[in-house]
PDB file of N, CA and C in Angstrom:
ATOM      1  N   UNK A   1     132.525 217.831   0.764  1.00  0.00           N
ATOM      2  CA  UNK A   1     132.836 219.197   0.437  1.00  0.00           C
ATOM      3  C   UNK A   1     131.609 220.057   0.729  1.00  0.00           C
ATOM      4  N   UNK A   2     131.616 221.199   1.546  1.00  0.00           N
ATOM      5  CA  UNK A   2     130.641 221.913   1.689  1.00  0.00           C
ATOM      6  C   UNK A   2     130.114 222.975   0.362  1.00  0.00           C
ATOM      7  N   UNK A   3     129.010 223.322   0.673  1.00  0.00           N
ATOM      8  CA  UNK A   3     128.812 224.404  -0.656  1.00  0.00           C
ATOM      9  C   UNK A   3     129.607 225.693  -0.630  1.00  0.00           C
ATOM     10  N   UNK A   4     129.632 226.242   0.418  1.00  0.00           N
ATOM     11  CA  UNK A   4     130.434 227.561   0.771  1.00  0.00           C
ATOM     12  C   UNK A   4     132.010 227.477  -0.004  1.00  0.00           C
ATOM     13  N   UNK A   5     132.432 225.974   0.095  1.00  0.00           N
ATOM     14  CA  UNK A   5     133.879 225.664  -0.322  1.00  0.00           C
ATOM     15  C   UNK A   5     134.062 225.566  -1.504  1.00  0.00           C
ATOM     16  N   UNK A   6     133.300 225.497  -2.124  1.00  0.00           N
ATOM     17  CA  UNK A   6     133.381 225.696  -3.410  1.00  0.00           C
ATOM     18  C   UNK A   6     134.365 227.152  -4.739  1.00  0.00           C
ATOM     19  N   UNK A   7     134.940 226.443  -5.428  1.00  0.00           N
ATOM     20  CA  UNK A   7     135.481 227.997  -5.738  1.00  0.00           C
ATOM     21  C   UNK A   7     134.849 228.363  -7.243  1.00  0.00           C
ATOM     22  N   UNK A   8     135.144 229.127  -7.992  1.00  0.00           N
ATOM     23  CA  UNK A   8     134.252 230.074  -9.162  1.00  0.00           C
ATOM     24  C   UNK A   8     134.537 228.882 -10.154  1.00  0.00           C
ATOM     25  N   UNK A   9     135.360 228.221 -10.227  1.00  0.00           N
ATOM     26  CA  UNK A   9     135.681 227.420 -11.630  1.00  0.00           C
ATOM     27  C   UNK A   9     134.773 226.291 -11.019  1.00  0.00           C
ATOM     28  N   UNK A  10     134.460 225.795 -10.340  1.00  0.00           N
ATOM     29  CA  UNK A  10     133.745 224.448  -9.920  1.00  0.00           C
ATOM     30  C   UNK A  10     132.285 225.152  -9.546  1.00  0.00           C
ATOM     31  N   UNK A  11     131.807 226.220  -9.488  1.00  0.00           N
ATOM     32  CA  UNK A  11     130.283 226.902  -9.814  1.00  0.00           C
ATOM     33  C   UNK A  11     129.954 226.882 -11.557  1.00  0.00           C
ATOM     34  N   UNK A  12     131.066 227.604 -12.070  1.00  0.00           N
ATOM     35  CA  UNK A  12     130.771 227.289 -13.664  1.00  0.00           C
ATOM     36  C   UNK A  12     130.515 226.076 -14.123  1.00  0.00           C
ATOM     37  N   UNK A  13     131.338 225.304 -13.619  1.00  0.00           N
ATOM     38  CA  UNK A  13     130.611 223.691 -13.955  1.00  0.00           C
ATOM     39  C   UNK A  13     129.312 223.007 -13.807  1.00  0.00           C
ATOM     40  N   UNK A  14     129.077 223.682 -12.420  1.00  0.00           N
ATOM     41  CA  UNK A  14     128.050 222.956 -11.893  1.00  0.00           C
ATOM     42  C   UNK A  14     126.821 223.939 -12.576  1.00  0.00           C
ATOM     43  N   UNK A  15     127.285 224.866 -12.856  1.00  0.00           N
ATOM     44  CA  UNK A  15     126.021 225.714 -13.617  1.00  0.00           C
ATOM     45  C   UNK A  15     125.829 225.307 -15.274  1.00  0.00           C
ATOM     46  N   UNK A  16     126.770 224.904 -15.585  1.00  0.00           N
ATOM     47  CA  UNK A  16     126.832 224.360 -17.229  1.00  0.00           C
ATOM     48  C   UNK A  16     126.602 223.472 -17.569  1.00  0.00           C
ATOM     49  N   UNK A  17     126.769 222.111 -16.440  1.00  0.00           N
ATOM     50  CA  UNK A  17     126.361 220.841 -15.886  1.00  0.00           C
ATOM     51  C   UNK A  17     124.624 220.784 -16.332  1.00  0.00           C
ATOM     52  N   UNK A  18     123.901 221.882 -15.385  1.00  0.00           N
ATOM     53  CA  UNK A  18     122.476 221.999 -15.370  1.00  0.00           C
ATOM     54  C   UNK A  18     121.714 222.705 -16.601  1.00  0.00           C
ATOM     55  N   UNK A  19     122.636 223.501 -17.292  1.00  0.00           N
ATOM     56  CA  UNK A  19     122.166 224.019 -18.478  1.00  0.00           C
ATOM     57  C   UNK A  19     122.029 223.466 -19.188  1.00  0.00           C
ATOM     58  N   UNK A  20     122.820 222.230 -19.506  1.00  0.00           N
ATOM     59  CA  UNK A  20     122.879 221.241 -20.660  1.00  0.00           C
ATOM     60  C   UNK A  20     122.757 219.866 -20.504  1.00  0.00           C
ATOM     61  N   UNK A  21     121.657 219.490 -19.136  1.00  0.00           N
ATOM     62  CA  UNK A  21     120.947 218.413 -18.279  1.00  0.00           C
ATOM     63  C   UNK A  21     120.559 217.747 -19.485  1.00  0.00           C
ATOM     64  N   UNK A  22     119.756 218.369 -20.739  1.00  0.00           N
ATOM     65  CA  UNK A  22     118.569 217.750 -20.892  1.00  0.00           C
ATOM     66  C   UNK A  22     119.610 216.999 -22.535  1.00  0.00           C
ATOM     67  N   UNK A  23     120.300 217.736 -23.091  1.00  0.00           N
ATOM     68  CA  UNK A  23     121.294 217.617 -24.368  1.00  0.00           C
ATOM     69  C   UNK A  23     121.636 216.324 -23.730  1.00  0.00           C
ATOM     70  N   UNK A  24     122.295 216.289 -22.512  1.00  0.00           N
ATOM     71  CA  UNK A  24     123.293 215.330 -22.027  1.00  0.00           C
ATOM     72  C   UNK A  24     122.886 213.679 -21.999  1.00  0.00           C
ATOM     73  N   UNK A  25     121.226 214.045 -21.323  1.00  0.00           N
ATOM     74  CA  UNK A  25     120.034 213.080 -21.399  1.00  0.00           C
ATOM     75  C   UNK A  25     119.958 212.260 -22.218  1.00  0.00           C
ATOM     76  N   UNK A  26     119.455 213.238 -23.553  1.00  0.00           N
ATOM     77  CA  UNK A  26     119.502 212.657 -24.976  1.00  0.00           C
ATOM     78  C   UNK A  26     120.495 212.329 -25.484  1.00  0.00           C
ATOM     79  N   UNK A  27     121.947 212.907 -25.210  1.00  0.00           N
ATOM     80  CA  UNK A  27     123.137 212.143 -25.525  1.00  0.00           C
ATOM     81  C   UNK A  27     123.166 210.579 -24.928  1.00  0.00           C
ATOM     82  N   UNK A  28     122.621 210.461 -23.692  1.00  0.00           N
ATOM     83  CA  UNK A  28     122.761 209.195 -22.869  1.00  0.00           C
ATOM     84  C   UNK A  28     121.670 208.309 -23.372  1.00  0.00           C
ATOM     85  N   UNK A  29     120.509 208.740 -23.750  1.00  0.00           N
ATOM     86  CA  UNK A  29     119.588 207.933 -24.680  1.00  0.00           C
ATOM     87  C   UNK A  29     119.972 207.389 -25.531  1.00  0.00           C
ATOM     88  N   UNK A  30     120.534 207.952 -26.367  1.00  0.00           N
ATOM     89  CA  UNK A  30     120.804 207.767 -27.562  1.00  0.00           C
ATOM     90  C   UNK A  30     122.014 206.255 -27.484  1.00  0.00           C
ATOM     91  N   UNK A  31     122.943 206.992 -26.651  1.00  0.00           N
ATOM     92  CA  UNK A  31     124.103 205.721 -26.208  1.00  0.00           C
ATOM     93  C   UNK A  31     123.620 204.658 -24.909  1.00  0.00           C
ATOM     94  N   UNK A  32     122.278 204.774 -25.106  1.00  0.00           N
ATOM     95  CA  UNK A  32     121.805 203.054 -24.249  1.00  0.00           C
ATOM     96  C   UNK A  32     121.260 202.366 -25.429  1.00  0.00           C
ATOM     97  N   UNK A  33     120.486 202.993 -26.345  1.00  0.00           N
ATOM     98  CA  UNK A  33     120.019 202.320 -27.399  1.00  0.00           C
ATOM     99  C   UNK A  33     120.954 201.591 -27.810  1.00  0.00           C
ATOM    100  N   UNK A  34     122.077 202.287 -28.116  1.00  0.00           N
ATOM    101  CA  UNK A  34     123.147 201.234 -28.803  1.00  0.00           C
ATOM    102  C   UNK A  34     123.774 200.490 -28.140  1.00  0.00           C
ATOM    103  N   UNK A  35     123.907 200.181 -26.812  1.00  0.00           N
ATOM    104  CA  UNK A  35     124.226 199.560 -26.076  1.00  0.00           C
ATOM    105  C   UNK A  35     123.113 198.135 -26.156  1.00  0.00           C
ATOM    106  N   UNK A  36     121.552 198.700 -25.713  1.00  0.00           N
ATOM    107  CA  UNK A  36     120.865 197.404 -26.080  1.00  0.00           C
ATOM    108  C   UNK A  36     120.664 196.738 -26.851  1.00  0.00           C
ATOM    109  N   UNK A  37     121.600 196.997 -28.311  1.00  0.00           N
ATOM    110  CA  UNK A  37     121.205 195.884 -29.211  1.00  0.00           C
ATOM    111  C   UNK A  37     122.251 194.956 -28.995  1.00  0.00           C
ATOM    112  N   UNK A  38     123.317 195.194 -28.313  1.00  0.00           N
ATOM    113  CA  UNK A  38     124.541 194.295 -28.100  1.00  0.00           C
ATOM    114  C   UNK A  38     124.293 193.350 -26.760  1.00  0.00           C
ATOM    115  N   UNK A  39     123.248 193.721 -26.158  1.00  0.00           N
ATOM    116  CA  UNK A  39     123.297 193.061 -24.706  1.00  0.00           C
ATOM    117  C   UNK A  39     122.428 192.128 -24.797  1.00  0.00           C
ATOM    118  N   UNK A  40     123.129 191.537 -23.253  1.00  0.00           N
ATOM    119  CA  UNK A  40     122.045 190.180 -23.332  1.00  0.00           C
ATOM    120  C   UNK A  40     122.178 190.105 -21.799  1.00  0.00           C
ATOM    121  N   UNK A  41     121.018 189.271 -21.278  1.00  0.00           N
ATOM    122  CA  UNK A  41     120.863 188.613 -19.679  1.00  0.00           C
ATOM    123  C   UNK A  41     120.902 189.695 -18.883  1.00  0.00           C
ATOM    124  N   UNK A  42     121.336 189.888 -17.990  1.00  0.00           N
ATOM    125  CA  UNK A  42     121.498 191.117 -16.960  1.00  0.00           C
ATOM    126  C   UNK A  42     122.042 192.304 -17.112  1.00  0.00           C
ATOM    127  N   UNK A  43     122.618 192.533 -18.356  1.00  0.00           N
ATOM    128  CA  UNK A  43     123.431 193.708 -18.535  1.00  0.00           C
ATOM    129  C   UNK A  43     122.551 194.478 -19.339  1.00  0.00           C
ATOM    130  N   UNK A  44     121.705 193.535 -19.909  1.00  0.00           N
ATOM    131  CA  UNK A  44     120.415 194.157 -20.949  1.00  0.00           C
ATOM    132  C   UNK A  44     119.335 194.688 -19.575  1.00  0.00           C
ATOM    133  N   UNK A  45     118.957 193.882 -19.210  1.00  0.00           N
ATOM    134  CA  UNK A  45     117.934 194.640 -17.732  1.00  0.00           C
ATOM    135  C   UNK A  45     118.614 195.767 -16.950  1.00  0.00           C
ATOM    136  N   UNK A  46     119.735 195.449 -16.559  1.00  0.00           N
ATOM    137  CA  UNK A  46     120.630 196.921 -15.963  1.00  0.00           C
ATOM    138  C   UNK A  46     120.113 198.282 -16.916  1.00  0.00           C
ATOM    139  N   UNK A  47     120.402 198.138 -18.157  1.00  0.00           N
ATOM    140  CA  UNK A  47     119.923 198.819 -19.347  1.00  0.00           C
ATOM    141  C   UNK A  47     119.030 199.517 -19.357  1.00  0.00           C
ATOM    142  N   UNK A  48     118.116 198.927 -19.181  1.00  0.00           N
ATOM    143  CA  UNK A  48     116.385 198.977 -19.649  1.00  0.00           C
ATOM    144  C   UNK A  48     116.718 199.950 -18.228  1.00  0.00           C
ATOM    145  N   UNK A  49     116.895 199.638 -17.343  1.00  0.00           N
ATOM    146  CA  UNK A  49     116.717 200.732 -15.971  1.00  0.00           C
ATOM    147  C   UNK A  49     116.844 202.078 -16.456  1.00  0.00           C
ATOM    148  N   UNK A  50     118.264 201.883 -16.483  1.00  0.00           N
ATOM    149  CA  UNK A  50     119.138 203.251 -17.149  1.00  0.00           C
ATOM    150  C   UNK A  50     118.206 203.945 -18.110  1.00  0.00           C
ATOM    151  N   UNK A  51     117.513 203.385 -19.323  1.00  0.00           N
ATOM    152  CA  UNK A  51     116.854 204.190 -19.849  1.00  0.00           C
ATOM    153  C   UNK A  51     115.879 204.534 -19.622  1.00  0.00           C
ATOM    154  N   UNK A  52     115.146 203.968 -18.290  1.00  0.00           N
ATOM    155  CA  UNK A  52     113.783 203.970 -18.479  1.00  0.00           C
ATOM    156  C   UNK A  52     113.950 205.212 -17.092  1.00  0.00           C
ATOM    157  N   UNK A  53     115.036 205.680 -16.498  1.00  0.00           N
ATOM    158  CA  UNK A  53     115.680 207.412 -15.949  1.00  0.00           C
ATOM    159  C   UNK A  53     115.449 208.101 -16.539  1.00  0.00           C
ATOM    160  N   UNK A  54     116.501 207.449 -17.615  1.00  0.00           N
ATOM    161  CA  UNK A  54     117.253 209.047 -18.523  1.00  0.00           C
ATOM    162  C   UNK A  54     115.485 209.497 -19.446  1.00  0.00           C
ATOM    163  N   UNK A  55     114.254 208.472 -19.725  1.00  0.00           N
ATOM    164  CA  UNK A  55     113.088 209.030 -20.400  1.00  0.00           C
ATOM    165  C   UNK A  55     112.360 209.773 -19.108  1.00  0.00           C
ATOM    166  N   UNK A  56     112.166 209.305 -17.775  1.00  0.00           N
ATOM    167  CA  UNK A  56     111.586 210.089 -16.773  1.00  0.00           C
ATOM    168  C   UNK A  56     112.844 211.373 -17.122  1.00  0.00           C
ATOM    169  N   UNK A  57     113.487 211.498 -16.913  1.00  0.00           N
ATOM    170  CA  UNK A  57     114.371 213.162 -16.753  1.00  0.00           C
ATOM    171  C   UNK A  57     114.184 213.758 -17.994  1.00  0.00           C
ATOM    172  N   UNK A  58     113.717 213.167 -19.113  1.00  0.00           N
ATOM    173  CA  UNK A  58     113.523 214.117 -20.200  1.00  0.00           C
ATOM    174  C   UNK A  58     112.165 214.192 -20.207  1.00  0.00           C
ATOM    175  N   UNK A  59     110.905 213.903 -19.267  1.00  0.00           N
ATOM    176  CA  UNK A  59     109.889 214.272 -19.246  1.00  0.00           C
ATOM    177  C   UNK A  59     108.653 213.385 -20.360  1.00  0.00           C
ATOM    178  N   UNK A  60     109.030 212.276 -20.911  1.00  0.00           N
ATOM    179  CA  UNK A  60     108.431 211.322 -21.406  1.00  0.00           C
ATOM    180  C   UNK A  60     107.543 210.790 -20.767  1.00  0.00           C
ATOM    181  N   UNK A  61     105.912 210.612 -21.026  1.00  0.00           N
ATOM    182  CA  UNK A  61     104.874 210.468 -20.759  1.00  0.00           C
ATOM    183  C   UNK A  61     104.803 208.754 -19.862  1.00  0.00           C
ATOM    184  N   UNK A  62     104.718 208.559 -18.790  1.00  0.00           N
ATOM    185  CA  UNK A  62     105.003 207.162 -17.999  1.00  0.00           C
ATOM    186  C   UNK A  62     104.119 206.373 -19.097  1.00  0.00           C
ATOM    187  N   UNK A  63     103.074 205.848 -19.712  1.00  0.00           N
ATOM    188  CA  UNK A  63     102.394 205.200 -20.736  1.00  0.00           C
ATOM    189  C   UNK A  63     103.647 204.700 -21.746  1.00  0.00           C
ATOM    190  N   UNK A  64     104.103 206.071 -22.539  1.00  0.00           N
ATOM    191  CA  UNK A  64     105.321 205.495 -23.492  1.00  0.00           C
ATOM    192  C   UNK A  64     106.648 204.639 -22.900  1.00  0.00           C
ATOM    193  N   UNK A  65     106.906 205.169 -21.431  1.00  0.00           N
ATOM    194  CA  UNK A  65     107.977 204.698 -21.052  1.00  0.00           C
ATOM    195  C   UNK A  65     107.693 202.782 -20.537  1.00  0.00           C
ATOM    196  N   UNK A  66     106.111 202.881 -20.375  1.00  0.00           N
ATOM    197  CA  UNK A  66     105.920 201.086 -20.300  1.00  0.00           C
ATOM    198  C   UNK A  66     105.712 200.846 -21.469  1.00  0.00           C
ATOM    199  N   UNK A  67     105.491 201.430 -22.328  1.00  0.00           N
ATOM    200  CA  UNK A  67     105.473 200.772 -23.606  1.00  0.00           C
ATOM    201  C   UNK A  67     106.564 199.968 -24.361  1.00  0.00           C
ATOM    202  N   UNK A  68     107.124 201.140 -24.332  1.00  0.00           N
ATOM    203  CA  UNK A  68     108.982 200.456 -24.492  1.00  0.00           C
ATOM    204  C   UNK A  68     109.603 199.722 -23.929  1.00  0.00           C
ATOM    205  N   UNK A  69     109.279 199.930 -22.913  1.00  0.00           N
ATOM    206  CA  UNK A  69     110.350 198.557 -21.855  1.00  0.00           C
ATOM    207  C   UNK A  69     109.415 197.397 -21.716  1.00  0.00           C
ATOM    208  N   UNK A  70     108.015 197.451 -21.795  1.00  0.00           N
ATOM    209  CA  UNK A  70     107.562 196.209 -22.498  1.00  0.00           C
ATOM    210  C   UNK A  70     107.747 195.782 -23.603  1.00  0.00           C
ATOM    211  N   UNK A  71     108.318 196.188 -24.705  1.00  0.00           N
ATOM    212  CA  UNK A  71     108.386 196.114 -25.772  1.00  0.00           C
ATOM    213  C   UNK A  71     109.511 195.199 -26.090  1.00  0.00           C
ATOM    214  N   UNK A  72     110.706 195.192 -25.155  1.00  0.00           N
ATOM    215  CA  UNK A  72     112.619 195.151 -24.786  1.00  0.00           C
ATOM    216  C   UNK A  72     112.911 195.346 -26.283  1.00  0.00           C
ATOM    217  N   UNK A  73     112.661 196.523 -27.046  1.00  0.00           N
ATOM    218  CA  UNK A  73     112.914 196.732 -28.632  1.00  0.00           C
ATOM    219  C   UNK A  73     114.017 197.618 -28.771  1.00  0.00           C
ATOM    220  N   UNK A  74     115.067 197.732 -28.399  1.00  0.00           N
ATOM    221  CA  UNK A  74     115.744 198.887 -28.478  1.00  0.00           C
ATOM    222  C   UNK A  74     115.233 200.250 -29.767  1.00  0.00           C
ATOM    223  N   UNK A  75     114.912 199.166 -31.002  1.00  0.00           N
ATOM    224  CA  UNK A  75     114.579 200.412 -32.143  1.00  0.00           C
ATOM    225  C   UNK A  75     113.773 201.695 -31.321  1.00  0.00           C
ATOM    226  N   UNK A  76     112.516 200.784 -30.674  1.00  0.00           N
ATOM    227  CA  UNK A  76     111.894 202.188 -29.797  1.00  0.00           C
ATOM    228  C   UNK A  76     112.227 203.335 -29.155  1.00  0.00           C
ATOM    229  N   UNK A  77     113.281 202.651 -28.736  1.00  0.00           N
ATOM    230  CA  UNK A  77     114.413 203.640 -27.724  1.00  0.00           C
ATOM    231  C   UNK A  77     114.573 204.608 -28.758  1.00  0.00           C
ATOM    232  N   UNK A  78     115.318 204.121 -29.934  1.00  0.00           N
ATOM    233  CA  UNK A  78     116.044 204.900 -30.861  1.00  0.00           C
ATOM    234  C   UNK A  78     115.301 206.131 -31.480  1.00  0.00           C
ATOM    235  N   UNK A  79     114.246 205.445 -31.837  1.00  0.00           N
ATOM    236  CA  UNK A  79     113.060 206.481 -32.300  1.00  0.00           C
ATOM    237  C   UNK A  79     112.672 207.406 -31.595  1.00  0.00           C
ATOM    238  N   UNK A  80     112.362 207.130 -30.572  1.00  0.00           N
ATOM    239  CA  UNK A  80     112.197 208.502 -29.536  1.00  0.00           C
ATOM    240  C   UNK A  80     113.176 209.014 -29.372  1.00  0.00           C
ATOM    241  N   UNK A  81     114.381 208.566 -28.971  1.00  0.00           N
ATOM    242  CA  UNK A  81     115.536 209.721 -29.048  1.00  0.00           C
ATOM    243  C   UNK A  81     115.495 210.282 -30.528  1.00  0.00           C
ATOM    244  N   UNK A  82     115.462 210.222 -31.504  1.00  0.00           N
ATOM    245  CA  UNK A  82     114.977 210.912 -33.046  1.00  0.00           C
ATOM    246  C   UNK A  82     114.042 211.854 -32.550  1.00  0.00           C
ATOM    247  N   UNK A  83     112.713 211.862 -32.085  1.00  0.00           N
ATOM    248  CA  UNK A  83     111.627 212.740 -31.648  1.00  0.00           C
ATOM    249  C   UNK A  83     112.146 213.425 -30.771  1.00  0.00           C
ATOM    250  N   UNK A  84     112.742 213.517 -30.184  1.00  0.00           N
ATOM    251  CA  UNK A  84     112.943 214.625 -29.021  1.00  0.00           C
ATOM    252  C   UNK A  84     114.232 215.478 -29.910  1.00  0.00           C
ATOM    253  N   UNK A  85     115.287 215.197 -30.514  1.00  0.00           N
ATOM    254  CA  UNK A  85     115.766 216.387 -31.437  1.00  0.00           C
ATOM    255  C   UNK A  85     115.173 217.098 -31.836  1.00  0.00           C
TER     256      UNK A  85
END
């Protein structure tokens, strides 16, 4: 789909989409944490990826983000999503 093709109801999206990037983030933080306490073997490492995005896109300091995923603690996860509310 080109950009030009686009019509006014699919601009509002994509503009409301970006307004609420960072809410959405922390919504997705929040729901990997709980995901990693249930996982195990590869679905837990898939995981750890996913979150260790969604903390680069919310601007989390690279130091904390090896901290945690060295850590494989989900609580950590949790806690920082707490700090960033």
């Amino acid at each position: 789909m080109s950009f030009q093709n686009r019509t006014p109801y699919q601009e509002k999206i994509i503009k409301r989409y970006y307004e609420n990037r960072e809410v959405l983030s922390m919504q997705r933080l929040g729901e990997l944490a709980t995901d990693l306490y249930l996982a195990e073997g590869k679905k837990r490492q898939t995981l750890w990826k996913r979150a260790a995005t969604a903390m680069k896109n919310l601007g989390v300091p690279q130091e904390r983000i090896d901290h945690i995923l060295a850590s494989d603690d989900p609580t950590l996860l949790a806690t920082l999503n707490q700090e960033l509310k």
